[in-house]
PDB file of N, CA and C in Angstrom:
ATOM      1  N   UNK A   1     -29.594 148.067  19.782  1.00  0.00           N
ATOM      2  CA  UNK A   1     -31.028 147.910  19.592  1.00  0.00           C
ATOM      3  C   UNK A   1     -31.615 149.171  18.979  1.00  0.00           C
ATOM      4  N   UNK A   2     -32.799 149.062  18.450  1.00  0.00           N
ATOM      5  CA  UNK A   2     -33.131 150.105  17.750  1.00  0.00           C
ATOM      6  C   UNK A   2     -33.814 150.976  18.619  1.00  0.00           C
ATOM      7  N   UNK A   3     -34.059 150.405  19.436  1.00  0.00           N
ATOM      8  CA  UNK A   3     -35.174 151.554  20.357  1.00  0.00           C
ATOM      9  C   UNK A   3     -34.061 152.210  21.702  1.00  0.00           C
ATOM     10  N   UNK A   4     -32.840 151.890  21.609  1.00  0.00           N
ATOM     11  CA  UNK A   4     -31.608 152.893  22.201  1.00  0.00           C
ATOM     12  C   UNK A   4     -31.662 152.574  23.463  1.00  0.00           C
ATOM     13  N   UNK A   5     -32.382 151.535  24.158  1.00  0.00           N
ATOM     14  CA  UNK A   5     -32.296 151.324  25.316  1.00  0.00           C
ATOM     15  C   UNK A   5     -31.617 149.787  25.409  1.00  0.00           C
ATOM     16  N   UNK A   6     -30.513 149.150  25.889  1.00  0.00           N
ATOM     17  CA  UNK A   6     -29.696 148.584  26.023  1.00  0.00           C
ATOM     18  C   UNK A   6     -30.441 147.401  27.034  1.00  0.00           C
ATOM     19  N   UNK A   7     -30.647 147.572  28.235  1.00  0.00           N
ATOM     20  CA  UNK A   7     -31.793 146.795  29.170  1.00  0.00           C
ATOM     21  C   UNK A   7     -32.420 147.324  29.804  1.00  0.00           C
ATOM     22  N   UNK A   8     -33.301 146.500  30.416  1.00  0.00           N
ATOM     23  CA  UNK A   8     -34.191 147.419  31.416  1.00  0.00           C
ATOM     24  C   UNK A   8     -34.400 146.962  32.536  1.00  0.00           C
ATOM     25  N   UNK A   9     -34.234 145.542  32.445  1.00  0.00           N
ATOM     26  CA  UNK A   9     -33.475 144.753  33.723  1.00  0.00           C
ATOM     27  C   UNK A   9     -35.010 144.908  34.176  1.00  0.00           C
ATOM     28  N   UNK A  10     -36.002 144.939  34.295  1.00  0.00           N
ATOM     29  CA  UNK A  10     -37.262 144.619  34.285  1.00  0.00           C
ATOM     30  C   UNK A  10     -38.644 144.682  33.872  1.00  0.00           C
ATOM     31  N   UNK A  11     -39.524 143.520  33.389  1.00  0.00           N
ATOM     32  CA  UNK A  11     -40.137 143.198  32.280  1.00  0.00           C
ATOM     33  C   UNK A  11     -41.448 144.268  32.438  1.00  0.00           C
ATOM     34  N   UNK A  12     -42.146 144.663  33.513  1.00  0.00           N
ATOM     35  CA  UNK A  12     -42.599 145.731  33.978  1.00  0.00           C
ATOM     36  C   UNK A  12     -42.523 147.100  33.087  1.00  0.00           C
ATOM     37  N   UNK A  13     -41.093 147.723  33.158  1.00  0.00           N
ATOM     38  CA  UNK A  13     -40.779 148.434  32.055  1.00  0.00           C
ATOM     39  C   UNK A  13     -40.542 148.249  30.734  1.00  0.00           C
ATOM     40  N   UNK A  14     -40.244 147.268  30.763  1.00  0.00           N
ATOM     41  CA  UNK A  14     -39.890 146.722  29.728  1.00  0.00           C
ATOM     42  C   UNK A  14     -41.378 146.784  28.205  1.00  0.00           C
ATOM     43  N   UNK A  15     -42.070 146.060  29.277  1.00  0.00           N
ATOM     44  CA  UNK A  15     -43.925 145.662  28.897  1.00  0.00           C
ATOM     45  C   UNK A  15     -44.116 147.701  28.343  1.00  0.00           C
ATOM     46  N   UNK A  16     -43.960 148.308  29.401  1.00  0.00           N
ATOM     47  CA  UNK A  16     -44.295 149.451  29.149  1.00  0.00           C
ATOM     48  C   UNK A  16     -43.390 150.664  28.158  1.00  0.00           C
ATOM     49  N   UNK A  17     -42.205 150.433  28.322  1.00  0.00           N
ATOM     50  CA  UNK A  17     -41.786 150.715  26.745  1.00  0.00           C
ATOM     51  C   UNK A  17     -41.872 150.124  25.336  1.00  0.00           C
ATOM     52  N   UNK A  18     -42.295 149.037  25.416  1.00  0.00           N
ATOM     53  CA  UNK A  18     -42.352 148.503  24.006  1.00  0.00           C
ATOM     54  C   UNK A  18     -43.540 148.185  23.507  1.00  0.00           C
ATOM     55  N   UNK A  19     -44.343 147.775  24.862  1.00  0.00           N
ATOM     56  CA  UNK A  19     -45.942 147.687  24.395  1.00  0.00           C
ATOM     57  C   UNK A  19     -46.471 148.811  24.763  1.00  0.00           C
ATOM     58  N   UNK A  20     -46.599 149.997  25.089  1.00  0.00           N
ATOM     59  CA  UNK A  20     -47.331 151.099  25.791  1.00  0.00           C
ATOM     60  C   UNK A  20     -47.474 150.952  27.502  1.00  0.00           C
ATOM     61  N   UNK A  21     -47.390 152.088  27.917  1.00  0.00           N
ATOM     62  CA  UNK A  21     -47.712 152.587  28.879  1.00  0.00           C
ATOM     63  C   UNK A  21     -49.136 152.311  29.825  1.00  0.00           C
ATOM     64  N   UNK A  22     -50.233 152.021  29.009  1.00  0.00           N
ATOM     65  CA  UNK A  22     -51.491 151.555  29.393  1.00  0.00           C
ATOM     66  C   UNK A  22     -51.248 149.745  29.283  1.00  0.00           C
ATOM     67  N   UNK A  23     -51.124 149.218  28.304  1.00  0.00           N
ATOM     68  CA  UNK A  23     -50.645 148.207  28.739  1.00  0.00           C
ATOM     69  C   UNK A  23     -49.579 147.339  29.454  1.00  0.00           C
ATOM     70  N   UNK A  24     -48.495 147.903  29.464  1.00  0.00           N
ATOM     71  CA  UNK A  24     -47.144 147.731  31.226  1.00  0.00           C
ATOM     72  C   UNK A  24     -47.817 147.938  32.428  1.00  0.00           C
ATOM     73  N   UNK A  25     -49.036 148.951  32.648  1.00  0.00           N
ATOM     74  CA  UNK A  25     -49.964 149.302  33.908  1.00  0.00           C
ATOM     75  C   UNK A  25     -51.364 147.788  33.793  1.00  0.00           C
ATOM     76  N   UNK A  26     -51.903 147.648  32.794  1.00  0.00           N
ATOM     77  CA  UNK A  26     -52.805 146.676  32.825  1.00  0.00           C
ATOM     78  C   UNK A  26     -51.666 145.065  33.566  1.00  0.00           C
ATOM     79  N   UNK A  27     -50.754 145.466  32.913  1.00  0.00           N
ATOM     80  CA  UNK A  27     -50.047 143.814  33.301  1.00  0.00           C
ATOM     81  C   UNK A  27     -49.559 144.029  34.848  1.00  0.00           C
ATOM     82  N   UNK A  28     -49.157 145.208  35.032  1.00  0.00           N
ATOM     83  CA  UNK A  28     -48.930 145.938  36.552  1.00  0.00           C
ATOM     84  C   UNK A  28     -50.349 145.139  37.682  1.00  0.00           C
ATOM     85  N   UNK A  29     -51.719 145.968  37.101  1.00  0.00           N
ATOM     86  CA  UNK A  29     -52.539 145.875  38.019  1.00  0.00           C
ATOM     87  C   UNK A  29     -52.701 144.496  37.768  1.00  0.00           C
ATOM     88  N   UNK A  30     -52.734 143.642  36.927  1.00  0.00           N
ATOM     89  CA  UNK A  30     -53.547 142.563  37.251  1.00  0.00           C
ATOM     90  C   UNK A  30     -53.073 141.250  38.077  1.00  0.00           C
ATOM     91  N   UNK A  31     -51.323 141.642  37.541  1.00  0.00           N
ATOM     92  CA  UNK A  31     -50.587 140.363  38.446  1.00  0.00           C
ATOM     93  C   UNK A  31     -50.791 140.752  40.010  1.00  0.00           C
ATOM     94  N   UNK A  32     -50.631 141.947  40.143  1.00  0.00           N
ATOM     95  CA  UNK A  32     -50.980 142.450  41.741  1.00  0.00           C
ATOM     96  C   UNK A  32     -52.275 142.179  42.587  1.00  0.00           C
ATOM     97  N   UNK A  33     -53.081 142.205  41.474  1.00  0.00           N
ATOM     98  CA  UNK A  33     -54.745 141.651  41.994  1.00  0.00           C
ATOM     99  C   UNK A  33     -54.565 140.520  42.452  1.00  0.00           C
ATOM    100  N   UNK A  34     -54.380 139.532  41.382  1.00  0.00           N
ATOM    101  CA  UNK A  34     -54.181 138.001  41.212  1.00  0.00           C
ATOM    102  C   UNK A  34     -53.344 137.453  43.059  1.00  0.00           C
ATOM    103  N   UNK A  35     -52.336 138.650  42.665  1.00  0.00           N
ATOM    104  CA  UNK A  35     -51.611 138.159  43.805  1.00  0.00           C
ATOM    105  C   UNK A  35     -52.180 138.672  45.277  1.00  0.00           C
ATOM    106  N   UNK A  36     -52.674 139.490  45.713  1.00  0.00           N
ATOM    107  CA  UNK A  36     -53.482 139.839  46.672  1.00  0.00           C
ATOM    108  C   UNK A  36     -54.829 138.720  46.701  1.00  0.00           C
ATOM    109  N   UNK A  37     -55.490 138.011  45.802  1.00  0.00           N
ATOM    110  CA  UNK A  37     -56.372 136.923  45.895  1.00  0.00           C
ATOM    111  C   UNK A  37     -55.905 135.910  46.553  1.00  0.00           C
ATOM    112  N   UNK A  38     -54.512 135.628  45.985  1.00  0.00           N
ATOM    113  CA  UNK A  38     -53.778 134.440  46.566  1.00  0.00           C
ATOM    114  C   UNK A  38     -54.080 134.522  47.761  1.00  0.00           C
ATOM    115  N   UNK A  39     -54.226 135.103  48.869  1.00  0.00           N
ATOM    116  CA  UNK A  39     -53.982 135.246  49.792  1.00  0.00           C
ATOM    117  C   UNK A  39     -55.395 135.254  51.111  1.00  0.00           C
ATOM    118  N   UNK A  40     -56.384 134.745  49.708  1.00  0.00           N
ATOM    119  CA  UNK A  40     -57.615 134.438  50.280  1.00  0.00           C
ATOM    120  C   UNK A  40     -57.519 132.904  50.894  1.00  0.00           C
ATOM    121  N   UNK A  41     -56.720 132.126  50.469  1.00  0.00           N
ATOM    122  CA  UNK A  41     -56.215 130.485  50.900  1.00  0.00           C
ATOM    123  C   UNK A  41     -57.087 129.871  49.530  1.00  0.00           C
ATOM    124  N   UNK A  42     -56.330 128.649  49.627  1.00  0.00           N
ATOM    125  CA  UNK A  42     -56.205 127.203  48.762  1.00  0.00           C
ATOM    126  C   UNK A  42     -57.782 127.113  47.999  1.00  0.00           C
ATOM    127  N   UNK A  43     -58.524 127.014  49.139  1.00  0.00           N
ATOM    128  CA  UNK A  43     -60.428 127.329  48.350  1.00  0.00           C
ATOM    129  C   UNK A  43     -61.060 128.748  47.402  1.00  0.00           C
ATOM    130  N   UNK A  44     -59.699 129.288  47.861  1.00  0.00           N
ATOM    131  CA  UNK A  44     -60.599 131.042  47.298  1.00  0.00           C
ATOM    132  C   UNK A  44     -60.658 130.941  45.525  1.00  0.00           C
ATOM    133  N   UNK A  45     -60.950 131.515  44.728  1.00  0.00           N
ATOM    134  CA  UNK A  45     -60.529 131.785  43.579  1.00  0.00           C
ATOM    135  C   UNK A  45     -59.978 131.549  42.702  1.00  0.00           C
ATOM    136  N   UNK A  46     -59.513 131.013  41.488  1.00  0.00           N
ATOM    137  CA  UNK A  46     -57.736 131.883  41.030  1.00  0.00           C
ATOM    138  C   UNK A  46     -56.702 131.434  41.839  1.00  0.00           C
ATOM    139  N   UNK A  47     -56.668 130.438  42.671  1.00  0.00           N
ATOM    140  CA  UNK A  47     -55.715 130.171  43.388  1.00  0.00           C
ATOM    141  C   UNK A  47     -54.340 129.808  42.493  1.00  0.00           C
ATOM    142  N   UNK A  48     -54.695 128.660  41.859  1.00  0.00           N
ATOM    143  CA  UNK A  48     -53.595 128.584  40.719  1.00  0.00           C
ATOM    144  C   UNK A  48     -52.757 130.098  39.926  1.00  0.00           C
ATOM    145  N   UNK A  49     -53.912 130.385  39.918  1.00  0.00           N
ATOM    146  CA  UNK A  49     -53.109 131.809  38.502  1.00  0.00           C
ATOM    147  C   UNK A  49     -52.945 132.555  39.950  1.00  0.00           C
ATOM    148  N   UNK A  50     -53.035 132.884  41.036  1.00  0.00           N
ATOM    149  CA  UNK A  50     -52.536 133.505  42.315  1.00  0.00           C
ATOM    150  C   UNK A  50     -50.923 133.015  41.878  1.00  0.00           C
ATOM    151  N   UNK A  51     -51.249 131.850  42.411  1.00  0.00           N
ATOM    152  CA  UNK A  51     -49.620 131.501  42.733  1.00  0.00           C
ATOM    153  C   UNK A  51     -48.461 131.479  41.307  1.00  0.00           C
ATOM    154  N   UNK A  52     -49.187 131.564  40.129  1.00  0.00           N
ATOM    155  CA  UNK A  52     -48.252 131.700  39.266  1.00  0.00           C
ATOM    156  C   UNK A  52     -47.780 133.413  39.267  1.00  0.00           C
ATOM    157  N   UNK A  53     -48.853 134.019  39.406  1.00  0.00           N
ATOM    158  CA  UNK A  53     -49.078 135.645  39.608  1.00  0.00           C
ATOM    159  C   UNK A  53     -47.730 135.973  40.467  1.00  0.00           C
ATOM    160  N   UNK A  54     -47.789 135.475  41.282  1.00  0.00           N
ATOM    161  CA  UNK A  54     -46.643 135.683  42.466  1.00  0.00           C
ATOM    162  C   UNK A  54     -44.999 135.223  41.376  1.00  0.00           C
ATOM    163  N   UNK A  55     -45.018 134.434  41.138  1.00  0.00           N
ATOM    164  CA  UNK A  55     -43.725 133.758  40.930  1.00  0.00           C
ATOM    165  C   UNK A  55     -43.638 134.442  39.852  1.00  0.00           C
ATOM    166  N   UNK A  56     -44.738 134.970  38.807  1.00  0.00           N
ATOM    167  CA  UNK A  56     -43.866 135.669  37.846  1.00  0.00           C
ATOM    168  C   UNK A  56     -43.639 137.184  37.818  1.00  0.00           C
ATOM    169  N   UNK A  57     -44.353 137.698  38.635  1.00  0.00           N
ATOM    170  CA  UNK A  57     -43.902 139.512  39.166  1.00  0.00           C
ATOM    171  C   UNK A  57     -43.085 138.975  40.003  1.00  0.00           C
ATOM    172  N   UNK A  58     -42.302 137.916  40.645  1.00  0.00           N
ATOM    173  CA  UNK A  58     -40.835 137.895  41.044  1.00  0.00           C
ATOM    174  C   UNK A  58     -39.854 137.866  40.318  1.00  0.00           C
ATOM    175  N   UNK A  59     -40.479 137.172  39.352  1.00  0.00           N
ATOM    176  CA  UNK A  59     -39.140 137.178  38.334  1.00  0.00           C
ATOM    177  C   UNK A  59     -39.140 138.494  37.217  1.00  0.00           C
ATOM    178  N   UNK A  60     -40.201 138.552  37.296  1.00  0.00           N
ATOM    179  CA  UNK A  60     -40.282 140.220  36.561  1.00  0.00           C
ATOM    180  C   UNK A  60     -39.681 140.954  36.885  1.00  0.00           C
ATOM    181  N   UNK A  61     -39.600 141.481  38.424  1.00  0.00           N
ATOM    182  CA  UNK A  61     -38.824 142.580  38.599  1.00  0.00           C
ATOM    183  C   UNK A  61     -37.275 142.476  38.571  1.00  0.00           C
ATOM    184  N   UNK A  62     -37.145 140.875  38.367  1.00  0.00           N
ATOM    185  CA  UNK A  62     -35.239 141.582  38.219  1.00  0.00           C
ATOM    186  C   UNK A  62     -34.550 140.791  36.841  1.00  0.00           C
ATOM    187  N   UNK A  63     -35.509 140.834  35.797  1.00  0.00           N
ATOM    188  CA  UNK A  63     -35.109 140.414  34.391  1.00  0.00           C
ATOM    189  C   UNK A  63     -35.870 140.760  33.102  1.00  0.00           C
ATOM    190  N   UNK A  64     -36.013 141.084  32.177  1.00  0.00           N
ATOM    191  CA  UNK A  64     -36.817 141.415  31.308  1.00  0.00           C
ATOM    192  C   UNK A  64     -37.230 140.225  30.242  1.00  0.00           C
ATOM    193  N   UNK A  65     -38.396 139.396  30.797  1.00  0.00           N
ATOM    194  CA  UNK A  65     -38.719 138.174  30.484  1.00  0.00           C
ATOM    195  C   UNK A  65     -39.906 138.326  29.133  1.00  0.00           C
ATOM    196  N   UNK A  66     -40.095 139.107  29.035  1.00  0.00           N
ATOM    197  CA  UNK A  66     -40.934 139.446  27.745  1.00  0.00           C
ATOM    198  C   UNK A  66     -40.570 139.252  26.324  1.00  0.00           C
ATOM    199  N   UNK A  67     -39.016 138.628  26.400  1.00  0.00           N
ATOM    200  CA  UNK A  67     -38.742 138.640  24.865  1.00  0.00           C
ATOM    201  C   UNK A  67     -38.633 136.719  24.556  1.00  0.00           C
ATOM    202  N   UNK A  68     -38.980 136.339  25.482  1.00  0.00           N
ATOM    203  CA  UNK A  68     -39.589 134.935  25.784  1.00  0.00           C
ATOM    204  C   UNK A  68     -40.904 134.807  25.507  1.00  0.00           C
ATOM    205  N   UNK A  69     -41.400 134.027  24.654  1.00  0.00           N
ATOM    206  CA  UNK A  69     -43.115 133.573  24.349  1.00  0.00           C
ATOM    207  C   UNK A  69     -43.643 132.555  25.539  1.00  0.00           C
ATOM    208  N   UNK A  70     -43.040 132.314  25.982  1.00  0.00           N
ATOM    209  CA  UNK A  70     -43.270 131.419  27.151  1.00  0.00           C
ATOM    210  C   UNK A  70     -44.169 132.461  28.322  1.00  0.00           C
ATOM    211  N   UNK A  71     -43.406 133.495  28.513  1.00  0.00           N
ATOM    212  CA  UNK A  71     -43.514 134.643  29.552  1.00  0.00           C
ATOM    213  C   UNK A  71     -44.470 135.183  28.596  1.00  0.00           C
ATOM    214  N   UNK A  72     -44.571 135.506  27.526  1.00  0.00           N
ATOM    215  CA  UNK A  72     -45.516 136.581  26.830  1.00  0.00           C
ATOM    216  C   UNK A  72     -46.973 135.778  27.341  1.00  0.00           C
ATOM    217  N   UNK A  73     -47.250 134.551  26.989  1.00  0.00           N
ATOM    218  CA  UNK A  73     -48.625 133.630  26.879  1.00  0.00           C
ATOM    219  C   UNK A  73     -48.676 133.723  28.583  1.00  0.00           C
ATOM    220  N   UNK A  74     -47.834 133.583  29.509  1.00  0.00           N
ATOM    221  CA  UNK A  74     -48.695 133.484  30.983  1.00  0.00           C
ATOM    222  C   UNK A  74     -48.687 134.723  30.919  1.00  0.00           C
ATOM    223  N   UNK A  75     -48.201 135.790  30.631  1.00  0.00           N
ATOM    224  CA  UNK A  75     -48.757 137.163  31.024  1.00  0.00           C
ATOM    225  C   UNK A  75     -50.418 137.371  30.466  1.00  0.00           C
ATOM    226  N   UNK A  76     -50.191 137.089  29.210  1.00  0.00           N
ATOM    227  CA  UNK A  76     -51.345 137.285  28.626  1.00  0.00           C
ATOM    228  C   UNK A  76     -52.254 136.322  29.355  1.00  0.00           C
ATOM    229  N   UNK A  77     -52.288 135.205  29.720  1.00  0.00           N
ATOM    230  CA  UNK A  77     -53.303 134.462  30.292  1.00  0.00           C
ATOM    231  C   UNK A  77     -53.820 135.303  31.959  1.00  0.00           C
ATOM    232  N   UNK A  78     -52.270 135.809  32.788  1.00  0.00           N
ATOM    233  CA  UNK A  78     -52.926 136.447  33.738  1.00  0.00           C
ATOM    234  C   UNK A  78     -54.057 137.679  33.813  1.00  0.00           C
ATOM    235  N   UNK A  79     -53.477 138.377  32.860  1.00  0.00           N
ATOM    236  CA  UNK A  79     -54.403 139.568  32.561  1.00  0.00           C
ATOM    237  C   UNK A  79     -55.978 139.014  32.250  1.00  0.00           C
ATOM    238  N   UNK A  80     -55.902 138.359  31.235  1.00  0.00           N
ATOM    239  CA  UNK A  80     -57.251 137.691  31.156  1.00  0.00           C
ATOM    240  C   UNK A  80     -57.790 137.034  32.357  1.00  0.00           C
ATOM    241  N   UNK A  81     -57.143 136.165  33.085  1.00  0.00           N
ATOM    242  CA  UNK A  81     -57.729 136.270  33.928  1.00  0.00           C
ATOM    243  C   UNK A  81     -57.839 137.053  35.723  1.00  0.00           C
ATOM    244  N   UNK A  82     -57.081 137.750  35.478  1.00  0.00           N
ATOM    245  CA  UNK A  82     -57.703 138.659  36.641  1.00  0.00           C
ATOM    246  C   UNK A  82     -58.660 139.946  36.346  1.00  0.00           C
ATOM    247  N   UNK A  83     -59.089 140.083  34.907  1.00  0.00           N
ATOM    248  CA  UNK A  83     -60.209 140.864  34.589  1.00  0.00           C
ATOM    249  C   UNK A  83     -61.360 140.375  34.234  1.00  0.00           C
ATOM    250  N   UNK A  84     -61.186 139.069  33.779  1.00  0.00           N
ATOM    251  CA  UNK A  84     -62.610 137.794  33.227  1.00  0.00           C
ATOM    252  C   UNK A  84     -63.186 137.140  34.669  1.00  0.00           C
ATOM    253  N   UNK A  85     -62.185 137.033  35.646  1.00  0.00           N
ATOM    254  CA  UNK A  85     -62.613 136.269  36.657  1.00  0.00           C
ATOM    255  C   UNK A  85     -64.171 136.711  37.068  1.00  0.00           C
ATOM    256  N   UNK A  86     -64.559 137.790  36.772  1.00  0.00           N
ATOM    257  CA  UNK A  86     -66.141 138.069  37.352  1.00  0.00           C
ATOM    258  C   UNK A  86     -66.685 137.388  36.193  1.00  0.00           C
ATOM    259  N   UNK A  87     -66.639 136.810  35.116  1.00  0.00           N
ATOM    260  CA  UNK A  87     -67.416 136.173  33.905  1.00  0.00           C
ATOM    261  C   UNK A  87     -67.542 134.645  34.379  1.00  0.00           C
ATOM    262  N   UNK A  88     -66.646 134.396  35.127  1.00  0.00           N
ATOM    263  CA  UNK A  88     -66.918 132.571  35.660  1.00  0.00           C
ATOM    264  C   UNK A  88     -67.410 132.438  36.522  1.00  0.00           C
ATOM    265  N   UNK A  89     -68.127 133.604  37.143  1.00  0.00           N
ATOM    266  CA  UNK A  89     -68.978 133.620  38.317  1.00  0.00           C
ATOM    267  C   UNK A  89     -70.377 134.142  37.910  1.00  0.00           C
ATOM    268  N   UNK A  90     -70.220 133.956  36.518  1.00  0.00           N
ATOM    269  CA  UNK A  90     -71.624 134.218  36.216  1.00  0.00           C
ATOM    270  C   UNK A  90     -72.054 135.363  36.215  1.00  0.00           C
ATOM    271  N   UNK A  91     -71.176 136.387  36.251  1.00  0.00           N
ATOM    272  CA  UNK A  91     -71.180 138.357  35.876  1.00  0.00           C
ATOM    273  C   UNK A  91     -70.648 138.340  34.821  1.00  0.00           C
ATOM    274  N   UNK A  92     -71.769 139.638  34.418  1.00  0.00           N
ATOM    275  CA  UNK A  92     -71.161 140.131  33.094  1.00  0.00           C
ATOM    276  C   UNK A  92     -70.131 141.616  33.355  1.00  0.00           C
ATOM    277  N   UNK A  93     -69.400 141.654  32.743  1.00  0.00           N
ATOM    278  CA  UNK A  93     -68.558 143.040  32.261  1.00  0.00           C
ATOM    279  C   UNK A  93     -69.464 144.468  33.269  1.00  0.00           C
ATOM    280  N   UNK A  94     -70.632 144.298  32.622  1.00  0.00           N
ATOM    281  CA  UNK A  94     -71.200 145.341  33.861  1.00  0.00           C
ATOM    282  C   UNK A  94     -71.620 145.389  34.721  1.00  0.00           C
ATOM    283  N   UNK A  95     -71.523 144.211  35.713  1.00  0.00           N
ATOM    284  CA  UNK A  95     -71.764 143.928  36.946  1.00  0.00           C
ATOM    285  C   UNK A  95     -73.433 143.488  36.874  1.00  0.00           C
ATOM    286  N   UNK A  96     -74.211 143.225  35.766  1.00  0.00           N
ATOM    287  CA  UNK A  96     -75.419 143.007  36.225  1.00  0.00           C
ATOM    288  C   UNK A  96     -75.471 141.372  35.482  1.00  0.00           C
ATOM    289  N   UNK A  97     -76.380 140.655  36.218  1.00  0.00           N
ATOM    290  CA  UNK A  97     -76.290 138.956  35.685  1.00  0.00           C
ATOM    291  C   UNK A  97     -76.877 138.595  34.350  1.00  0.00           C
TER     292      UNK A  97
END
């Protein structure tokens, strides 16, 4: 490979060597949010993208699933939504309505 790293055996790093460092941490914090919501129960939130949140930082940490478009589009959908989620509640970006 050209970038001299052979695997990384997880997509985490993976995200963060090839896409940057600020973005491997954005995909870091948000599946972790998502997944700490989950845990509000079945009525809370985000429940759906909770439980996908979960199943795919499981499989994240022991494969590097990012070179899959399948995995690229739910990542990208989680991030969006565990930072938009205050916009479907009728907040804006700066916390005022």
């Amino acid at each position: 490979e050209r970038s001299g790293v052979s695997a990384t055996h997880n997509a985490f790093l993976q995200a963060a060597m090839y896409l940057g460092l600020p973005l491997g941490l954005a995909l870091l914090v948000a599946m972790t949010a998502l997944v700490l919501r989950g845990f509000a129960g079945r009525d809370g939130p985000l429940f759906l993208e909770s439980l996908l949140a979960c199943q795919t930082a499981g499989v994240f940490l022991f494969e590097e699933h990012l070179n899959n478009p399948t995995f690229v589009i739910l990542a990208a959908w989680v991030i969006l939504a565990a930072f938009t989620s205050g916009l479907r509640n009728g907040k804006s970006l700066s916390g005022s309505p």
